[in-house]
N, C-alpha and C. Protein backbone atom coordinates (compact mmCIF):
# COMPACT_ATOMS: atom_id res chain seq x y z
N UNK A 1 18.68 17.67 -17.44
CA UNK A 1 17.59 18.15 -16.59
C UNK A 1 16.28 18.15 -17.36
N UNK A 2 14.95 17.91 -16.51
CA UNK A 2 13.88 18.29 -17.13
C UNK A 2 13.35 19.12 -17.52
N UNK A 3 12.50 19.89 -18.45
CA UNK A 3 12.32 20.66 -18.45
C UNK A 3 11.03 21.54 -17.18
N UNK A 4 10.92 22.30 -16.90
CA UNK A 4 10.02 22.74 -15.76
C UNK A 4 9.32 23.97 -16.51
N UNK A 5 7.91 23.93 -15.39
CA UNK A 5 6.69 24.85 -16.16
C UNK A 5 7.59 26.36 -15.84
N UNK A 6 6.85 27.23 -17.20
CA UNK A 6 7.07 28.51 -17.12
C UNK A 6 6.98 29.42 -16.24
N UNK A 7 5.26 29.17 -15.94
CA UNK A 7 4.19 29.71 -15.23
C UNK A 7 3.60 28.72 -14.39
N UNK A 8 3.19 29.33 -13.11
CA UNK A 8 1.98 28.73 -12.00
C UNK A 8 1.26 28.30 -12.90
N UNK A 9 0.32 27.07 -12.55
CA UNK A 9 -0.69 27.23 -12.61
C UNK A 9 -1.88 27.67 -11.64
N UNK A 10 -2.67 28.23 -12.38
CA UNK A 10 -4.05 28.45 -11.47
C UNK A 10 -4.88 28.01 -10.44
N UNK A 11 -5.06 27.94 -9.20
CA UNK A 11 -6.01 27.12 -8.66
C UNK A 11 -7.10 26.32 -9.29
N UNK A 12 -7.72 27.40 -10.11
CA UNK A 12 -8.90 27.01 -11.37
C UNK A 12 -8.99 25.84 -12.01
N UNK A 13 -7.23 26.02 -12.98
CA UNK A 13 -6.83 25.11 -13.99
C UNK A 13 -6.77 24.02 -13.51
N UNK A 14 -6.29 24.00 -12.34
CA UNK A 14 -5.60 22.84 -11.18
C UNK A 14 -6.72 21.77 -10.67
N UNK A 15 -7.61 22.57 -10.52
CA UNK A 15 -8.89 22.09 -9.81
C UNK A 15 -10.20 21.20 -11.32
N UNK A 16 -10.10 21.85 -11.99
CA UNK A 16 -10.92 21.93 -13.13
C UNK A 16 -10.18 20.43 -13.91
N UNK A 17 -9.07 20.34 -13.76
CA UNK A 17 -7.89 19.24 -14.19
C UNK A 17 -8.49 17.99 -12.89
N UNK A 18 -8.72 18.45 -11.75
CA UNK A 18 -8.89 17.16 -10.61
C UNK A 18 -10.70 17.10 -10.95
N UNK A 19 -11.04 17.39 -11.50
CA UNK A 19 -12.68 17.54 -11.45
C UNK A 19 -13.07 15.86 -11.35
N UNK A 20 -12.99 15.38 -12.11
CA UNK A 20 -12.67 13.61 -12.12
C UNK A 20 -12.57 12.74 -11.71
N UNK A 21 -11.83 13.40 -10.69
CA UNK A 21 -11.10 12.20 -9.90
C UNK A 21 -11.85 11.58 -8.43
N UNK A 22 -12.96 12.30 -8.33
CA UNK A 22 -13.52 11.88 -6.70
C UNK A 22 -13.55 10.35 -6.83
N UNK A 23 -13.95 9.83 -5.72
CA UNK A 23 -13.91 8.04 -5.86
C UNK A 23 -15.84 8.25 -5.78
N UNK A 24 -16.20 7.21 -6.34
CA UNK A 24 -18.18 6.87 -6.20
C UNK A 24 -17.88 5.34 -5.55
N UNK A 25 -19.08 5.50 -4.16
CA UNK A 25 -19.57 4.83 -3.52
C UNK A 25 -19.92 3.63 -4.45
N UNK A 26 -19.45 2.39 -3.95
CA UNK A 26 -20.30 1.16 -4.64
C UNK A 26 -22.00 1.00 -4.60
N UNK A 27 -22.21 0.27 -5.91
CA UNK A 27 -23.36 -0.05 -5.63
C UNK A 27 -23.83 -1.30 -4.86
N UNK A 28 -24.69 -1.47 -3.79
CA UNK A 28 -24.78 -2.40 -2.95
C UNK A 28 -26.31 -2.81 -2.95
N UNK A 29 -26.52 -3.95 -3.27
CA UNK A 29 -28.06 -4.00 -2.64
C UNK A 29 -28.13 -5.63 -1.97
N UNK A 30 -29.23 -5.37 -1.61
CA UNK A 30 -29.61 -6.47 -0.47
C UNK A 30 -29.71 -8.06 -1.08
N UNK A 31 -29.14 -9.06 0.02
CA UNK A 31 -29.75 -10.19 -0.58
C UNK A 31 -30.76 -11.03 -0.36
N UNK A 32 -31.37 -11.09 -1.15
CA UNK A 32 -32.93 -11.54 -1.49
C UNK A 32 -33.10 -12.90 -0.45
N UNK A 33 -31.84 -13.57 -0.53
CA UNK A 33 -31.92 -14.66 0.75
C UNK A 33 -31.42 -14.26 1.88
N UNK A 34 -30.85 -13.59 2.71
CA UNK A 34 -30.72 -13.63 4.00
C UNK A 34 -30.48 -11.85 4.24
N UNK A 35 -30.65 -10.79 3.17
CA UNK A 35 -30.50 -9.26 3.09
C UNK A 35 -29.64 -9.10 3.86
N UNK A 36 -28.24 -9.59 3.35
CA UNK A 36 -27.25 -8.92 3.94
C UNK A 36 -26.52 -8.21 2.22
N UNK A 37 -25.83 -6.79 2.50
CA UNK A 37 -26.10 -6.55 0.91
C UNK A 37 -24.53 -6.90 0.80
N UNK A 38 -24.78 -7.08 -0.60
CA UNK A 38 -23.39 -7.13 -1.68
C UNK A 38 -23.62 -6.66 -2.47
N UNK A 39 -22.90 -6.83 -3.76
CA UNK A 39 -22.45 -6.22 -5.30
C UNK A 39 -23.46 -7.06 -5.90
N UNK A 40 -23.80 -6.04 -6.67
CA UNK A 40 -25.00 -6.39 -8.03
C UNK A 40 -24.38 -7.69 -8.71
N UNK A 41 -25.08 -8.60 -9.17
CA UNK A 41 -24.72 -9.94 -10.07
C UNK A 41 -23.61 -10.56 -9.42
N UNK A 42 -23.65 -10.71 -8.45
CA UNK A 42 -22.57 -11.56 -7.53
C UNK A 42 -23.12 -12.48 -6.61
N UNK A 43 -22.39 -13.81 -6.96
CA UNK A 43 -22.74 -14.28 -5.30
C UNK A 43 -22.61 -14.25 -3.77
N UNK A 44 -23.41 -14.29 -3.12
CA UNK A 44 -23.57 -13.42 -1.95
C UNK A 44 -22.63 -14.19 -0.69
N UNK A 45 -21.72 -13.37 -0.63
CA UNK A 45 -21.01 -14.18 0.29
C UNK A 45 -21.34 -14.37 1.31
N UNK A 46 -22.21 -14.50 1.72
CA UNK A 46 -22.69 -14.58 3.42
C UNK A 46 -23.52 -15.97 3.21
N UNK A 47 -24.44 -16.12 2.13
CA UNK A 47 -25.45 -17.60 2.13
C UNK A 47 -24.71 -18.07 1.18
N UNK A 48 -24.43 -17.41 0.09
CA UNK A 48 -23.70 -18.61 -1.30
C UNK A 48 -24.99 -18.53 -2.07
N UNK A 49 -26.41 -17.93 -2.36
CA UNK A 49 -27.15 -17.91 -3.16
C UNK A 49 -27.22 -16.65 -4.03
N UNK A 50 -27.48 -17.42 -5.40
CA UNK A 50 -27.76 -16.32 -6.34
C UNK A 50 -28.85 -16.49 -7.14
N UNK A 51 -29.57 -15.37 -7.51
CA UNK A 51 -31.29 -15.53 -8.24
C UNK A 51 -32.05 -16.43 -7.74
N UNK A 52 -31.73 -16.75 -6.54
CA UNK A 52 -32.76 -17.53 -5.79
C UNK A 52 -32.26 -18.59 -5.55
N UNK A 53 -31.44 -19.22 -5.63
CA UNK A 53 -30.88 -20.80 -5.58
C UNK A 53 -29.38 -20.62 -4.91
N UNK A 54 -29.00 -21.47 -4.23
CA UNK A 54 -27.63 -22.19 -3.60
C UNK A 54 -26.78 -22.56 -4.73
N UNK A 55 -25.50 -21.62 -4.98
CA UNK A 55 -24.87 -21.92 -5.75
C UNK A 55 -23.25 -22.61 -4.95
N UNK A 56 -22.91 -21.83 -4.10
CA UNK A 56 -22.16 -22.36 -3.23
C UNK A 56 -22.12 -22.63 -1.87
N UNK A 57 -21.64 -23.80 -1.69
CA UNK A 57 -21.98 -24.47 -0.13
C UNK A 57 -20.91 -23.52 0.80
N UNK A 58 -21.53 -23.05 1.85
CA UNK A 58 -21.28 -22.09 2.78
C UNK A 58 -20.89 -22.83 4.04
N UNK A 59 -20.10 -22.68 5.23
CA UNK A 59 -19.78 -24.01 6.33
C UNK A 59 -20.73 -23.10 7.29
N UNK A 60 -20.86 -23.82 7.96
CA UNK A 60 -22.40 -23.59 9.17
C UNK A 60 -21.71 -22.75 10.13
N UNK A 61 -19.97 -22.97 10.43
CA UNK A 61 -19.62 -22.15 11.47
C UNK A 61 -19.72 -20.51 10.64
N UNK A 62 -19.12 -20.61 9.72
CA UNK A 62 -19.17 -19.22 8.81
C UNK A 62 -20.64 -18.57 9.25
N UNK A 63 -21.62 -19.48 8.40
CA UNK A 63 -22.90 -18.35 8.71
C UNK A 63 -23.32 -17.93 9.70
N UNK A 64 -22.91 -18.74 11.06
CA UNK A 64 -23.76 -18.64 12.50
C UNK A 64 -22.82 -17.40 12.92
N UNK A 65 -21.54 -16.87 12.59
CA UNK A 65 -20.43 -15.65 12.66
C UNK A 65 -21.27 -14.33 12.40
């Protein structure tokens, strides 16, 4: 068998132990070619441009969606 706690713990201890753990909202910002937002330093999946230029070719039915 395992061994098992002595004592409760505390709501306190319990809580103070989860302090950490919330999840954080991504960061999102807009894209500079068509401001639909995504993830920082990524290419933008909606046009396929990054820092200003066409990096990947996008199909026409996709974008008109």
């Amino acid at each position: 068998m395992a061994p098992q706690p002595k004592r409760k713990l505390s709501k306190g201890r319990r809580d103070r132990r989860r302090a950490h753990d919330a999840l954080t909202a991504r960061n999102l910002v807009a894209c500079s070619n068509c401001g639909s937002m995504r993830l920082p330093h990524t290419v933008c999946s909606n046009c396929g441009h990054y820092q200003g230029r066409e990096v990947l070719e996008i199909d026409k039915d996709k974008k008109s969606e």
